[in-house]
C-alpha atoms as a PDB file:
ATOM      1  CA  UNK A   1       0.000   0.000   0.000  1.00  0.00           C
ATOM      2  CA  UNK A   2       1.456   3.619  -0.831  1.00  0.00           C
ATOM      3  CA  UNK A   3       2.592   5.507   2.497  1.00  0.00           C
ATOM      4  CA  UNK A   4      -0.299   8.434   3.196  1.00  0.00           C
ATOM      5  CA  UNK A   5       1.196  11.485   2.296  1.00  0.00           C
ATOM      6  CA  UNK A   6       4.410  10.226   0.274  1.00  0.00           C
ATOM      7  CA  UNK A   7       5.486  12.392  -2.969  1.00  0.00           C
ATOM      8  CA  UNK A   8       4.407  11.471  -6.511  1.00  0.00           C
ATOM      9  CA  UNK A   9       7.164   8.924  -8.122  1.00  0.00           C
ATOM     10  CA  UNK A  10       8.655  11.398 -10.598  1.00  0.00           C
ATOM     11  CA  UNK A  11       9.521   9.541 -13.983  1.00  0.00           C
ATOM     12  CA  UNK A  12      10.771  10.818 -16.930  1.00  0.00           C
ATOM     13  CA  UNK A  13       9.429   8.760 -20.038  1.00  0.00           C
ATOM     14  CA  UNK A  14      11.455   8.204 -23.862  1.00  0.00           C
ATOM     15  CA  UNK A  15       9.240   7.724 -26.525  1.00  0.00           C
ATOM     16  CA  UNK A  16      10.331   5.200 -29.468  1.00  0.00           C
ATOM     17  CA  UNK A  17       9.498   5.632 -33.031  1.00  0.00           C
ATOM     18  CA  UNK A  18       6.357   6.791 -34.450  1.00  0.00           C
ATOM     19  CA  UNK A  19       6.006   9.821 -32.367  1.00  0.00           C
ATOM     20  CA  UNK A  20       6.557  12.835 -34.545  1.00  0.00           C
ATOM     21  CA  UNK A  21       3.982  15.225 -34.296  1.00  0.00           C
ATOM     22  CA  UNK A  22       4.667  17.071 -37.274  1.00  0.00           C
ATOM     23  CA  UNK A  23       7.503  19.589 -38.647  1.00  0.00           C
ATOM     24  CA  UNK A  24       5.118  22.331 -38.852  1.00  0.00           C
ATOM     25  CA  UNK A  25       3.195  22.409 -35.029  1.00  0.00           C
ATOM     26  CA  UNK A  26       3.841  25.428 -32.888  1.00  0.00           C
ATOM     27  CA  UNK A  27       5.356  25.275 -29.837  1.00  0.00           C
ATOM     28  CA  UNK A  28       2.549  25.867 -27.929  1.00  0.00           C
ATOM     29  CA  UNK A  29       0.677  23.251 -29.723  1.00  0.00           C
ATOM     30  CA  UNK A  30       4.028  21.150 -28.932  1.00  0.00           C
ATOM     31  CA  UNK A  31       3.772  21.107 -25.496  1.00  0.00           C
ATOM     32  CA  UNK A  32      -0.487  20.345 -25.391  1.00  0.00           C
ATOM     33  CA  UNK A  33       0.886  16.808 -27.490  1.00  0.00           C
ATOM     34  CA  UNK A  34       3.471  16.592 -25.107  1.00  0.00           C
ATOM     35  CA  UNK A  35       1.658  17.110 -21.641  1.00  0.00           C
ATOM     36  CA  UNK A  36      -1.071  14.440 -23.515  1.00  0.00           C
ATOM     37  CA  UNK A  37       1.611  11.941 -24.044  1.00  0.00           C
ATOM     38  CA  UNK A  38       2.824  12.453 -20.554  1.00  0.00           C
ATOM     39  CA  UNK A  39      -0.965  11.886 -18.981  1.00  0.00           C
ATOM     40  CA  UNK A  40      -1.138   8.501 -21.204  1.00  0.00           C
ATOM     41  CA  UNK A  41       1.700   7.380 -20.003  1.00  0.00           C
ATOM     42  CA  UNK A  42       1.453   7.970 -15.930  1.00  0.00           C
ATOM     43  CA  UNK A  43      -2.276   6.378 -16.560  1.00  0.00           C
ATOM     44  CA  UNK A  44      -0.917   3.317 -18.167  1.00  0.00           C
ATOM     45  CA  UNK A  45       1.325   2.851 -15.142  1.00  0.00           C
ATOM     46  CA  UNK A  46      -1.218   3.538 -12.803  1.00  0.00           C
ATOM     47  CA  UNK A  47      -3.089   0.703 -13.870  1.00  0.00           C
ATOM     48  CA  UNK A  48      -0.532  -1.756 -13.728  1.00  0.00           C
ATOM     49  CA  UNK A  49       0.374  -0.578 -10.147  1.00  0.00           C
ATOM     50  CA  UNK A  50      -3.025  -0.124  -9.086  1.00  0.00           C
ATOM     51  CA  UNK A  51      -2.760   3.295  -8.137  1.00  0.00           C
ATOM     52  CA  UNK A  52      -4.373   6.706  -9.288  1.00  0.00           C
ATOM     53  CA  UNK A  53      -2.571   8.469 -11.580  1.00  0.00           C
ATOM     54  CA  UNK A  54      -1.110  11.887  -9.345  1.00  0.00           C
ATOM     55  CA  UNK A  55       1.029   9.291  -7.699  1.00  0.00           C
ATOM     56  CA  UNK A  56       2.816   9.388 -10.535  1.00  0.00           C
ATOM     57  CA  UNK A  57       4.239  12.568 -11.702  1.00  0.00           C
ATOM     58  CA  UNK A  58       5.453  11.834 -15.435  1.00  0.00           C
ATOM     59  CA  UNK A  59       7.578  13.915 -17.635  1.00  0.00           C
ATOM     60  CA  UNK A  60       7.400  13.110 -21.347  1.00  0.00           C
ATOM     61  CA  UNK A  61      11.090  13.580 -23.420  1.00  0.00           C
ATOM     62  CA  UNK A  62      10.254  14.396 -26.409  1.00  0.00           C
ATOM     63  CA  UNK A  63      12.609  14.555 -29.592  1.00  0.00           C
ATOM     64  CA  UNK A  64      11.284  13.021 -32.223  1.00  0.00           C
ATOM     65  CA  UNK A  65      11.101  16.959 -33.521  1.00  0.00           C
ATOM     66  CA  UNK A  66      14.902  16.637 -33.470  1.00  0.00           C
ATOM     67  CA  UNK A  67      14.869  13.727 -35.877  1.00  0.00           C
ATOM     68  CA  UNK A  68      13.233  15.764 -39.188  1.00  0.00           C
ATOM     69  CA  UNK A  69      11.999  12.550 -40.291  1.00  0.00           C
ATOM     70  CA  UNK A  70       8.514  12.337 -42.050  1.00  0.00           C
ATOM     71  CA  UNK A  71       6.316   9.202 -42.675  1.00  0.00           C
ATOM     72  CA  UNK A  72       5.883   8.084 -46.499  1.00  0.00           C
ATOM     73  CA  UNK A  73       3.877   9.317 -48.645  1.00  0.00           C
ATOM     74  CA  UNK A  74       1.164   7.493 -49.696  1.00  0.00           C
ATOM     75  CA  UNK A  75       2.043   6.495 -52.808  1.00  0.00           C
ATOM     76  CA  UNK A  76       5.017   5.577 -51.976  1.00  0.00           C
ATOM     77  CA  UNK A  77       3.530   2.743 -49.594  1.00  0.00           C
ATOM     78  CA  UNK A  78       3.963   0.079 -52.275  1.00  0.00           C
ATOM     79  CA  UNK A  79       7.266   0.605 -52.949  1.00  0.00           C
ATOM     80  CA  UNK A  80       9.420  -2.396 -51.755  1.00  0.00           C
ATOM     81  CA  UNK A  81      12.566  -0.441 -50.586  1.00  0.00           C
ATOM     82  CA  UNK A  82      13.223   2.243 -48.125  1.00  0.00           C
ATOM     83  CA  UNK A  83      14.867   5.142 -49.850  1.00  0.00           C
ATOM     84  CA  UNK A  84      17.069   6.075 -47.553  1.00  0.00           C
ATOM     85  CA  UNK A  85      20.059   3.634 -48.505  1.00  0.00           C
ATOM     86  CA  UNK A  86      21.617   3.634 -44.628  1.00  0.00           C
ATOM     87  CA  UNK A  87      17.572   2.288 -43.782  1.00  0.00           C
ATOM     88  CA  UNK A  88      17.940   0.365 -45.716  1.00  0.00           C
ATOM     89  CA  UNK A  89      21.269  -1.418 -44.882  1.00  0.00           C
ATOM     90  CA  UNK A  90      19.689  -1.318 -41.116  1.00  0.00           C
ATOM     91  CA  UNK A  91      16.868  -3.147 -42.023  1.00  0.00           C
ATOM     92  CA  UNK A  92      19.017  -5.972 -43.904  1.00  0.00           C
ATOM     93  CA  UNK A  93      21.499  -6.297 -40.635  1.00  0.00           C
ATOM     94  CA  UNK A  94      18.459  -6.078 -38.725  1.00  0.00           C
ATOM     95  CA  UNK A  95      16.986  -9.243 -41.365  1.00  0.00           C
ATOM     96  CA  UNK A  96      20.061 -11.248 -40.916  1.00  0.00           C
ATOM     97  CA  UNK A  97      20.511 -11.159 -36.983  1.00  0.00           C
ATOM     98  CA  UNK A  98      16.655 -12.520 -37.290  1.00  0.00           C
ATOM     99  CA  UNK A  99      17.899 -15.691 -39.265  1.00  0.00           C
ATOM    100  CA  UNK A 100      15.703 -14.538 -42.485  1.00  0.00           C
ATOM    101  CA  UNK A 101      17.073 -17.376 -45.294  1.00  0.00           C
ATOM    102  CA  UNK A 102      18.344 -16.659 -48.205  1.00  0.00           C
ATOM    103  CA  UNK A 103      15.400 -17.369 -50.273  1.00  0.00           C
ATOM    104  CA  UNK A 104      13.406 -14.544 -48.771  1.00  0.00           C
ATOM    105  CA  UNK A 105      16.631 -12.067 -49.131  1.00  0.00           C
ATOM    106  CA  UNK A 106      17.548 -12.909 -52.271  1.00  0.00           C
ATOM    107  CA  UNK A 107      21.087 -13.163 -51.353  1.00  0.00           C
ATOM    108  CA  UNK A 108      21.778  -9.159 -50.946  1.00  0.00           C
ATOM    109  CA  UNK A 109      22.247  -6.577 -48.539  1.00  0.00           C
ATOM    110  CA  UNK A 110      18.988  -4.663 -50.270  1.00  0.00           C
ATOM    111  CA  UNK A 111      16.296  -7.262 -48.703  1.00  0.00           C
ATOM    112  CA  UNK A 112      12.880  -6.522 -50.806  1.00  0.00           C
ATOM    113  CA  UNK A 113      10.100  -5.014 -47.365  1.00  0.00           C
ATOM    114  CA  UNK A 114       7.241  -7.128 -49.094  1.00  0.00           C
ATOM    115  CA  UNK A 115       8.981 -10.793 -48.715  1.00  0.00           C
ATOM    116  CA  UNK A 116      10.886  -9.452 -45.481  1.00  0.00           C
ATOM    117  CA  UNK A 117       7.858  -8.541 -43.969  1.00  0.00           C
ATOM    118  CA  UNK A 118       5.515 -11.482 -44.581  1.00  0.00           C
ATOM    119  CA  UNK A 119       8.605 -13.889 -43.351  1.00  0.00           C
ATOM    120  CA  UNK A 120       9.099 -12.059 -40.200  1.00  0.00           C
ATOM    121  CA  UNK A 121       5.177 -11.579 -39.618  1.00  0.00           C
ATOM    122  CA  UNK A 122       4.749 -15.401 -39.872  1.00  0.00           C
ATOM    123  CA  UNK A 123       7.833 -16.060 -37.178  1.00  0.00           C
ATOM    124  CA  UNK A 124       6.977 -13.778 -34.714  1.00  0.00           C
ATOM    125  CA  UNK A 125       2.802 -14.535 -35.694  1.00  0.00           C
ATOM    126  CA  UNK A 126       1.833 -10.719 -36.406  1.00  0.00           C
ATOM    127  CA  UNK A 127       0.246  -8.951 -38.956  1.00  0.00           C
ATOM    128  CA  UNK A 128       2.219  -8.096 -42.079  1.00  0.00           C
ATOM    129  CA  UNK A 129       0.497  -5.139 -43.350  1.00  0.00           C
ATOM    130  CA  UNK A 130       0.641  -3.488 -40.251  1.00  0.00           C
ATOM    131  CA  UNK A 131       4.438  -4.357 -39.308  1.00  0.00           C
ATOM    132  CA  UNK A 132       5.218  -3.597 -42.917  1.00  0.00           C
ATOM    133  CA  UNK A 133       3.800   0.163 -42.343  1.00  0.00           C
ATOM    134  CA  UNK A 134       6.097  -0.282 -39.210  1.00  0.00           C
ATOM    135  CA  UNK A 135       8.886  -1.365 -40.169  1.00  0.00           C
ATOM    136  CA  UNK A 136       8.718   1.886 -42.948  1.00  0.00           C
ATOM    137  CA  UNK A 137       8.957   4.157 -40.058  1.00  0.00           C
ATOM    138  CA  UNK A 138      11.449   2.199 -37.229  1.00  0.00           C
ATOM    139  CA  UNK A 139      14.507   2.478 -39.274  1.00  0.00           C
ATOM    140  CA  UNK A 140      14.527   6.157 -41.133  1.00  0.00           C
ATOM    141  CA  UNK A 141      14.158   7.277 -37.677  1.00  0.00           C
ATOM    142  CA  UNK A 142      17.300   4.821 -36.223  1.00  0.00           C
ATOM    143  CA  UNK A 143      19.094   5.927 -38.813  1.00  0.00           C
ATOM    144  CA  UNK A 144      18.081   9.294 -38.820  1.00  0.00           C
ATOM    145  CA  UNK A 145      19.524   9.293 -35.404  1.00  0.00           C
ATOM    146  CA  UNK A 146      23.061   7.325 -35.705  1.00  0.00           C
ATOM    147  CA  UNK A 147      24.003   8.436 -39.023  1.00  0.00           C
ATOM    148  CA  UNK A 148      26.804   9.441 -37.900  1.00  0.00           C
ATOM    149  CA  UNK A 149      28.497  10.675 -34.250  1.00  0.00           C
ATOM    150  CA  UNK A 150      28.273  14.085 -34.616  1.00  0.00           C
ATOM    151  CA  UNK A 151      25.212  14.804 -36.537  1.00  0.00           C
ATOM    152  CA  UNK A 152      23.031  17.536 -35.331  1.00  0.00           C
ATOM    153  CA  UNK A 153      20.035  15.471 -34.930  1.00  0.00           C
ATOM    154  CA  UNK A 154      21.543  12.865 -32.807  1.00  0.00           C
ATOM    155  CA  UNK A 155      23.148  15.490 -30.572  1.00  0.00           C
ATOM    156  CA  UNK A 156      19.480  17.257 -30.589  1.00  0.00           C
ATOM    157  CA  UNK A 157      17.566  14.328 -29.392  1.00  0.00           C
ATOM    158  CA  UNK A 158      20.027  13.445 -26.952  1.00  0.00           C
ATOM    159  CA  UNK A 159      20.643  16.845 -25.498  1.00  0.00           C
ATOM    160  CA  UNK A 160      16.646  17.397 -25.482  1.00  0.00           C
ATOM    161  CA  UNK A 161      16.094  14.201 -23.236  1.00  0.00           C
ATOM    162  CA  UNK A 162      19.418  14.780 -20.950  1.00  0.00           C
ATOM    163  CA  UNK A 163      17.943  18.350 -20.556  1.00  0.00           C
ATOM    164  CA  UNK A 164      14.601  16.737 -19.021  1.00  0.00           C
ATOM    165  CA  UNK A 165      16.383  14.599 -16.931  1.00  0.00           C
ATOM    166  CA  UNK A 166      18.498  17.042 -15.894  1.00  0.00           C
ATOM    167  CA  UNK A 167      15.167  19.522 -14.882  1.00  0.00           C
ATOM    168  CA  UNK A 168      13.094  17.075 -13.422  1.00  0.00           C
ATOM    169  CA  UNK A 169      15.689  14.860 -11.475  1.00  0.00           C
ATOM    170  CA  UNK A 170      13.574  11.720 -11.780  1.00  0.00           C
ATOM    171  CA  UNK A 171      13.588   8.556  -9.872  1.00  0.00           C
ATOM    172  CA  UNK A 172      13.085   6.501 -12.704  1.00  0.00           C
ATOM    173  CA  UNK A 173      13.789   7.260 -16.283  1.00  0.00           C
ATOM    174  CA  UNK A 174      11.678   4.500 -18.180  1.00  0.00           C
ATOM    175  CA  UNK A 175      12.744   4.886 -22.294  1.00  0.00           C
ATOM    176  CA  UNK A 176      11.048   2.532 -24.787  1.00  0.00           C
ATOM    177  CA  UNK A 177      12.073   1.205 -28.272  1.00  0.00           C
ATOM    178  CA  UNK A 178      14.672   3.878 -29.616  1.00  0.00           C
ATOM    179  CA  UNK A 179      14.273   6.347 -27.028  1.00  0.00           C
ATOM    180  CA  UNK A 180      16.346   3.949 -24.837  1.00  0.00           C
ATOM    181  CA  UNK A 181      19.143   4.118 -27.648  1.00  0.00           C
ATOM    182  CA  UNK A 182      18.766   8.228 -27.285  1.00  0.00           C
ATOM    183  CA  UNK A 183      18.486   8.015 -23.101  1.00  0.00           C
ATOM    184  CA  UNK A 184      21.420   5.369 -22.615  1.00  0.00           C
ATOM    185  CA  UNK A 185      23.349   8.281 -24.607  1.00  0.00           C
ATOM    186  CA  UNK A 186      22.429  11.273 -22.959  1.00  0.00           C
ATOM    187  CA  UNK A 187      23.486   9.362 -19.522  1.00  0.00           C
ATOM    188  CA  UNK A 188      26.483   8.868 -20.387  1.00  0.00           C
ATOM    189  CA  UNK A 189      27.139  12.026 -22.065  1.00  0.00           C
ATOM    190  CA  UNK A 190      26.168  13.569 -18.547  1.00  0.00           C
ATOM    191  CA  UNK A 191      27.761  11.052 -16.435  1.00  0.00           C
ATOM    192  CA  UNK A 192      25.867  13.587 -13.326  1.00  0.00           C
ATOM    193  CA  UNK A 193      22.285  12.972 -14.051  1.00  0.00           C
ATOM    194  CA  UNK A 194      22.094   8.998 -12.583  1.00  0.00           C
ATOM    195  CA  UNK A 195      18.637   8.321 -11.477  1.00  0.00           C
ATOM    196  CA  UNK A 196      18.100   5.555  -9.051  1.00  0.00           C
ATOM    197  CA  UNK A 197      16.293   3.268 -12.247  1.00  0.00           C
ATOM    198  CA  UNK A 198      16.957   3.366 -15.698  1.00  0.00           C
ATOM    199  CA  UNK A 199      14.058   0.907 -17.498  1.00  0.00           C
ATOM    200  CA  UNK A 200      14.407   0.068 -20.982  1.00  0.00           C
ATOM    201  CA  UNK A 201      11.462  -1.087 -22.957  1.00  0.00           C
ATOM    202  CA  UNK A 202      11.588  -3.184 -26.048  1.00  0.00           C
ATOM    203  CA  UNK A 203      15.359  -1.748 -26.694  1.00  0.00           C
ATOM    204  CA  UNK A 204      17.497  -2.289 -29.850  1.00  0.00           C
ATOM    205  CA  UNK A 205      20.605  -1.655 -28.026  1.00  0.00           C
ATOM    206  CA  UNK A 206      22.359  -4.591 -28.629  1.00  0.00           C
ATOM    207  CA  UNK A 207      21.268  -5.024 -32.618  1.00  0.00           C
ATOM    208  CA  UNK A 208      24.853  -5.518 -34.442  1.00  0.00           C
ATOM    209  CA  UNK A 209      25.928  -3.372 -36.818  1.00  0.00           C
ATOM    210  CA  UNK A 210      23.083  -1.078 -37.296  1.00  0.00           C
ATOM    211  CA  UNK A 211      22.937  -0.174 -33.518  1.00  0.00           C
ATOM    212  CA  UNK A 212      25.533  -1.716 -31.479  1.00  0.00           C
ATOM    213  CA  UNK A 213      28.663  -0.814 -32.709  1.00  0.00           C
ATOM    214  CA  UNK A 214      27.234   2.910 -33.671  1.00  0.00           C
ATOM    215  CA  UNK A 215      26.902   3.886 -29.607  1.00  0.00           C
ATOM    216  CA  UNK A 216      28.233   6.482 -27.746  1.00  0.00           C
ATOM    217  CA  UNK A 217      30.428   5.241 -26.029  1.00  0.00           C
ATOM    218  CA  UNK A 218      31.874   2.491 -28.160  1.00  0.00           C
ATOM    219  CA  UNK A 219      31.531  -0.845 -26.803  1.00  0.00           C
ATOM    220  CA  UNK A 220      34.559  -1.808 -25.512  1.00  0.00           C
ATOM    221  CA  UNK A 221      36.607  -5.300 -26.488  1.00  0.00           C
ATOM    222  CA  UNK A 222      36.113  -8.015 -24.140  1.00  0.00           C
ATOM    223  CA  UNK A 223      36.940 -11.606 -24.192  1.00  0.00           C
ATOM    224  CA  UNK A 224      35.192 -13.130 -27.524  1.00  0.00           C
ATOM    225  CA  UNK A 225      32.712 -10.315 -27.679  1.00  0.00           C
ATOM    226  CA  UNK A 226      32.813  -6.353 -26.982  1.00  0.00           C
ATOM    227  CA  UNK A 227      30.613  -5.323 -24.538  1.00  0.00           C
ATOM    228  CA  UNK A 228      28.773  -2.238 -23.778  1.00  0.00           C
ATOM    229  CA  UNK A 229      29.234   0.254 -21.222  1.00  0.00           C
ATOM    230  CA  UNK A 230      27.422  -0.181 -17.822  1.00  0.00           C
ATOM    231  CA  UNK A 231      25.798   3.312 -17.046  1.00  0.00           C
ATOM    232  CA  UNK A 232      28.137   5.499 -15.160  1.00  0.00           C
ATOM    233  CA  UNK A 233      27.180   5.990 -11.190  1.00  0.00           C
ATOM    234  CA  UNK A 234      24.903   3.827  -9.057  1.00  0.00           C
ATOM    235  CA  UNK A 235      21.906   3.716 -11.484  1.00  0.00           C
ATOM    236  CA  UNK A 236      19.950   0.503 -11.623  1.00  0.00           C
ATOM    237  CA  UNK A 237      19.406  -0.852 -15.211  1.00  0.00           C
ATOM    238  CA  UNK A 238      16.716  -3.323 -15.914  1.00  0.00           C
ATOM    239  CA  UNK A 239      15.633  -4.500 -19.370  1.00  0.00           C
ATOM    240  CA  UNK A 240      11.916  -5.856 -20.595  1.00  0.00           C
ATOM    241  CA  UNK A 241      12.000  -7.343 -23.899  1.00  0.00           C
ATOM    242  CA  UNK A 242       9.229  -9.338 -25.102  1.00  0.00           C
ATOM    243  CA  UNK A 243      10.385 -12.819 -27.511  1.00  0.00           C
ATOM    244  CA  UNK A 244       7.229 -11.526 -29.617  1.00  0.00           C
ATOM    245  CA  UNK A 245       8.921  -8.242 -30.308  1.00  0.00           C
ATOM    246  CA  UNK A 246      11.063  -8.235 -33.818  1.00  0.00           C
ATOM    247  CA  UNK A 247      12.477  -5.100 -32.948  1.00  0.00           C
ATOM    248  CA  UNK A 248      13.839  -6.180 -29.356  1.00  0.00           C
ATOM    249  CA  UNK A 249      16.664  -8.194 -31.375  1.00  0.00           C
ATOM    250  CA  UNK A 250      19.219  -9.460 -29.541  1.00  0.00           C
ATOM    251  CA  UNK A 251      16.319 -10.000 -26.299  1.00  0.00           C
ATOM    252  CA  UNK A 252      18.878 -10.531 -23.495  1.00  0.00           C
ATOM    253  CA  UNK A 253      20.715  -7.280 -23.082  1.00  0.00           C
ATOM    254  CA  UNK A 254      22.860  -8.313 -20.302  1.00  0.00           C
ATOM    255  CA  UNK A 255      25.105 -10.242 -23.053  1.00  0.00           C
ATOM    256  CA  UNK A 256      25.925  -7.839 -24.276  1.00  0.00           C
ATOM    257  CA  UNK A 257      26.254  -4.568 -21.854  1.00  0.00           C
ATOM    258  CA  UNK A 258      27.673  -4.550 -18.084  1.00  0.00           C
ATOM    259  CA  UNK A 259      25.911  -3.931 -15.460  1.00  0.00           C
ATOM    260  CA  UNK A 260      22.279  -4.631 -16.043  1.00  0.00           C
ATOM    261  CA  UNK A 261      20.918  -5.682 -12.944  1.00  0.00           C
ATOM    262  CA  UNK A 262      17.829  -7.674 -14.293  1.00  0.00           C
ATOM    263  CA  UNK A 263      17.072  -8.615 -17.939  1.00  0.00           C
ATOM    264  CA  UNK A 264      13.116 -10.210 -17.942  1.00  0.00           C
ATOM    265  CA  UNK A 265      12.077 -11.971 -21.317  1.00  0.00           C
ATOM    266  CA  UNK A 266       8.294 -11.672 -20.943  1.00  0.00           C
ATOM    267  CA  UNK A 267       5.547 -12.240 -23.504  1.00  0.00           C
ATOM    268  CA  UNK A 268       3.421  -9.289 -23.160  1.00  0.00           C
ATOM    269  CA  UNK A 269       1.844  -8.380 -26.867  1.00  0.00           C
ATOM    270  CA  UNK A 270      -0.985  -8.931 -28.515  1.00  0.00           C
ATOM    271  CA  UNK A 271      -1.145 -10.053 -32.264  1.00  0.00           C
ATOM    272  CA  UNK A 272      -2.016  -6.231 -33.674  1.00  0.00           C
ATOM    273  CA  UNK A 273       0.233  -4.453 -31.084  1.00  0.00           C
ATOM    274  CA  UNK A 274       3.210  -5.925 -31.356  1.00  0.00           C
ATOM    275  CA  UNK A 275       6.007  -3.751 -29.519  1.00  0.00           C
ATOM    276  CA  UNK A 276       3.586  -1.011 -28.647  1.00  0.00           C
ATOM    277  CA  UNK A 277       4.814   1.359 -25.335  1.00  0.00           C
ATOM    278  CA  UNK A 278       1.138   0.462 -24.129  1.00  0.00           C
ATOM    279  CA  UNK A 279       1.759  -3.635 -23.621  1.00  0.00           C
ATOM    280  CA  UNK A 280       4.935  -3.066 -21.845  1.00  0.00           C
ATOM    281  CA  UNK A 281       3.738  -0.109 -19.523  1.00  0.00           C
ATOM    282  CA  UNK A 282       1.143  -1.957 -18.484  1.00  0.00           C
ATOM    283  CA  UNK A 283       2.310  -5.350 -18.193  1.00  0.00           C
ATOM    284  CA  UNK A 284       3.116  -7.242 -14.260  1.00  0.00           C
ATOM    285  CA  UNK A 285       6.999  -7.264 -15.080  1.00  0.00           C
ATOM    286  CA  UNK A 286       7.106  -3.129 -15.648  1.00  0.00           C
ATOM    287  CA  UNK A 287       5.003  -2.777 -12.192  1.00  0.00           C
ATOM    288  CA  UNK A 288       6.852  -4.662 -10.261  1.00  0.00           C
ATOM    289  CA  UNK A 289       9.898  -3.039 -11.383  1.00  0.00           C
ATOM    290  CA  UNK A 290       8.735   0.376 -10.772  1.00  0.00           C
ATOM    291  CA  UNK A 291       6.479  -0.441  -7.295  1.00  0.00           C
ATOM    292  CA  UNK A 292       9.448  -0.585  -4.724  1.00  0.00           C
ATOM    293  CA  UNK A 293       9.943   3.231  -6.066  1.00  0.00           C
ATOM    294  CA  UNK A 294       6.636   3.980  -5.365  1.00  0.00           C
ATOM    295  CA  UNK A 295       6.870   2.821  -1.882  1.00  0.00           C
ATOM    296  CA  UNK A 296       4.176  -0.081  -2.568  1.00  0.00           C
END
């Protein structure tokens, strides 16, 4: 039961992909989206802990604005490449650490989306139209964000969701899908910041080539395989992945990066919602993560 009186849990949340609100909003406007996003995401986790939702007092780090990407246009839909070519080469890594034969590649780093799609949507048992639509937004906006080190937009984003870190001094910072690419960045970029949980949600941190090796900081050599960095300071890192997500690929973070405390595999998705914030937010594993915080 929460303590009478106790302060709101303070939390600051990292969206993933599919977030963009549009290149042209106002700032005003801007923070009305955010603030909404914010409210969705403290009621989420109010349900899964059983409390009310002012027990929670959520801060929503957005950067997606920092990104400039834009979905397809809708003719464009059919088309079975991505355009940008260093998308493209993300999704074919991303294809190949998922085992997808050669049949269905063709045998080249340019996979064709249609064939990809329907192989990986009859593995993991989704939907292929909608994780094709998906899959046309995840990686422009991974690689719109590790193009390279020092590209504006990946200093942007970072610096955006350090900044709200840094302002709100949260308990827990709780980043989902590529935000927890962008958060495990800004921490170490300010080594200061160190909340007591760091919670990653469906993370792509450890996918080779297209994320792994592009972090900041490097991964360092170790043994057989280089390993990540643990977070700097006392922060707690625990990992969610779900086996039903294709995009948390490698699962098991803690192979892969030091110091991660707990790493749950836990099935958590529904066919038509596969790696959506919603399933993990709400889902037993997340609340009883984030409960001892709360003081339940």
């Amino acid at each position: 039961m929460t303590t009478p009186g106790s302060p709101p849990l303070r939390i600051v949340a990292v969206h993933g992909v599919g977030n963009s609100f549009g290149a042209d909003i106002t700032d005003t406007r801007l923070e009305e989206l955010r603030a909404l996003k914010a409210a969705v995401w403290a009621r989420q986790l109010g349900i899964a802990l059983g409390v009310s939702a002012d027990r929670i007092d959520l801060d929503f780090a957005y950067y997606a604005d920092k990104l400039l990407t834009a979905p397809a246009a809708q003719g464009e839909q059919d088309g079975d490449f991505l355009d940008d070519p260093l998308a493209q080469e993300m999704l074919a890594t991303w294809a190949q650490e998922l085992g997808v034969p050669d049949e269905v590649s063709q045998g080249h780093a340019t996979m064709p989306l249609r064939s990809l799609s329907s192989w990986v949507a009859r593995r993991f048992d989704l939907a292929e139209g909608p994780l094709r639509v998906f899959l046309r937004t995840l990686f422009p906006e991974v690689a719109a964000y590790l193009r390279t080190e020092d590209a504006p937009q990946r200093t942007a984003a970072r610096e955006e969701v350090a900044a709200r870190i840094a302002e709100r001094r949260p308990h827990v910072v709780i980043a989902h899908s590529l935000g927890s690419v962008v958060a495990y960045e800004a921490l170490h970029a300010h080594p200061g910041l160190q909340p007591d949980l760091f919670l990653t949600l469906g993370s792509p941190l450890a996918l080779p080539r297209a994320v792994f090796e592009r972090l900041i900081p490097a991964p360092r050599p170790a043994g057989r395989a280089p390993q990540g960095a643990r977070l700097p300071g006392q922060t707690r890192w625990v990992n969610i992945a779900d086996p039903g997500d294709p995009v948390a690929v490698p699962p098991q973070l803690s192979q892969h990066f030091d110091g991660i405390a707990l790493d749950h595999t836990t099935v958590i998705s529904p066919l038509f919602h596969f790696h959506h914030a919603t399933n993990y937010l709400q889902s037993a594993t997340t609340a009883a993560t984030i409960a001892p915080y709360l003081g339940i």
